[in-house]
Protein backbone atom coordinates (compact mmCIF):
# COMPACT_ATOMS: atom_id res chain seq x y z
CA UNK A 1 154.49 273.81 -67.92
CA UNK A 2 150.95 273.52 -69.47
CA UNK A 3 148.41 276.06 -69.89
CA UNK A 4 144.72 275.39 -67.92
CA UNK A 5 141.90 275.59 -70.75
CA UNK A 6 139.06 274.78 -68.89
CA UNK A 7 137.12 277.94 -69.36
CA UNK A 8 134.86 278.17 -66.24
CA UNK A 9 138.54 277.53 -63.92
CA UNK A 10 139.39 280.99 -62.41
CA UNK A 11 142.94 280.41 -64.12
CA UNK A 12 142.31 279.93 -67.41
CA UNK A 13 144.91 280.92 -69.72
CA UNK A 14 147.61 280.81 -67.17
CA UNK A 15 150.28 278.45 -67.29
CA UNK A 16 151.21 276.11 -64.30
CA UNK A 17 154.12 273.81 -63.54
CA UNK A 18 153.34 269.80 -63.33
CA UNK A 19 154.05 268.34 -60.51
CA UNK A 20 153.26 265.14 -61.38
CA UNK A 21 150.88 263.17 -63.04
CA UNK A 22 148.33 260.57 -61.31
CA UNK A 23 147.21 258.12 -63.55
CA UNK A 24 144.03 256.38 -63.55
CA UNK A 25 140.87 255.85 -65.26
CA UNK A 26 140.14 259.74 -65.15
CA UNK A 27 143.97 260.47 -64.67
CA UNK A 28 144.81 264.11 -62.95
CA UNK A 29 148.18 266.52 -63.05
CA UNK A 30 149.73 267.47 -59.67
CA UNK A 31 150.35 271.69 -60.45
CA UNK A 32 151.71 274.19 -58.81
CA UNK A 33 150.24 277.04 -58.73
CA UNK A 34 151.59 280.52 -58.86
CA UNK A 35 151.37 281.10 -55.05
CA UNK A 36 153.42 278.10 -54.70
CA UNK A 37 149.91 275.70 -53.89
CA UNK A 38 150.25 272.43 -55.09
CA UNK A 39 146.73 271.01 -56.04
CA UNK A 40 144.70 268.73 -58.54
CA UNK A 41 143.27 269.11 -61.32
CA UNK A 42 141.54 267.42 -64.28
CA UNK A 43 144.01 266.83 -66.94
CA UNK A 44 141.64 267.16 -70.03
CA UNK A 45 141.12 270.55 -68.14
CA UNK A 46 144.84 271.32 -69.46
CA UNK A 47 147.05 271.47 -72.72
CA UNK A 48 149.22 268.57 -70.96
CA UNK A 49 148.35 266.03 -74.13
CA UNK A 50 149.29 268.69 -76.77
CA UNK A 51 152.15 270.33 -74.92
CA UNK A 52 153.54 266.89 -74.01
CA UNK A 53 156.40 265.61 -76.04
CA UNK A 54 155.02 262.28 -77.90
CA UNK A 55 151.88 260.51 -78.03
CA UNK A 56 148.77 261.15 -74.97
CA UNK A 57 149.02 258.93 -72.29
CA UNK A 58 147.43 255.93 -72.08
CA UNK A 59 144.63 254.70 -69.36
CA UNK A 60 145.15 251.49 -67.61
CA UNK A 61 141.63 250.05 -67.72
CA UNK A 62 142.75 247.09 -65.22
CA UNK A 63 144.83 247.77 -61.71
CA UNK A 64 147.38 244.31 -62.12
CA UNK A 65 148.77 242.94 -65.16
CA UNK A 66 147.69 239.30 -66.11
CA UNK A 67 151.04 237.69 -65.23
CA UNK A 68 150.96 239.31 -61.51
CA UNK A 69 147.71 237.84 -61.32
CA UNK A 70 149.04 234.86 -62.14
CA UNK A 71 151.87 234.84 -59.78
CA UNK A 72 149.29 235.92 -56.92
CA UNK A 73 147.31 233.06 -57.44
CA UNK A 74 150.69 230.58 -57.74
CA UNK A 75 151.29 232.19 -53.81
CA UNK A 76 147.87 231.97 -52.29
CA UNK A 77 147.96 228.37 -53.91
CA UNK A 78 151.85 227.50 -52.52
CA UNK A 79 151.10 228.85 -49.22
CA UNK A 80 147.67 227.12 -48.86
CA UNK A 81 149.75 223.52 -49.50
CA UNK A 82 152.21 224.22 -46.91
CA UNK A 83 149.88 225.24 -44.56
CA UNK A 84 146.42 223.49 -44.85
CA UNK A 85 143.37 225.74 -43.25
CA UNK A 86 142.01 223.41 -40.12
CA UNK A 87 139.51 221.43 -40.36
CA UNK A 88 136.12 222.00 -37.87
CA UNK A 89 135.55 219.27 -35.60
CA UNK A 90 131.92 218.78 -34.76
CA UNK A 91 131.36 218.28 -30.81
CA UNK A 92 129.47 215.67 -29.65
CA UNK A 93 126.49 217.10 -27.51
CA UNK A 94 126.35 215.93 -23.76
CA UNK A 95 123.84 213.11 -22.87
């Protein structure tokens, strides 16, 4: 459960369940509200990092981590040697 503290949001004070969390360079909480509504919202608009057990999370500021880049490029590179790209042939113009 956390608590919504934005104080403009029409449920301020009111405490929701978490859903989930979606993480991300602006990361969000998945509530449910007390209708049963499951919606979005901002999660510095919350208590989440002070009613959370342990530290607040952390923000990815990069999608893959440097050795999956690495292994993507060790693919695109393996399957580029077993299969060449085609060369163009130029066509001789009729005379």
């Amino acid at each position: 459960m956390v608590t919504i503290t934005h104080p403009y949001h029409p449920l301020c004070g009111q405490q929701v369940e978490v859903i989930r969390v979606r993480h991300g360079a602006d990361p969000d909480l998945v509530v449910q509200l007390p209708g049963g509504l499951h919606v979005a919202i901002a999660m510095n608009w919350t208590n989440y990092a002070i009613a959370s057990d342990g530290p607040a999370p952390t923000v990815a500021l990069h999608l893959l981590e440097i050795n999956g880049l690495r292994q993507v490029a060790q693919l695109i590179e393996h399957i580029r040697q077993a299969a060449p790209l085609p060369t163009v042939q130029k066509l001789n113009p009729p005379a």
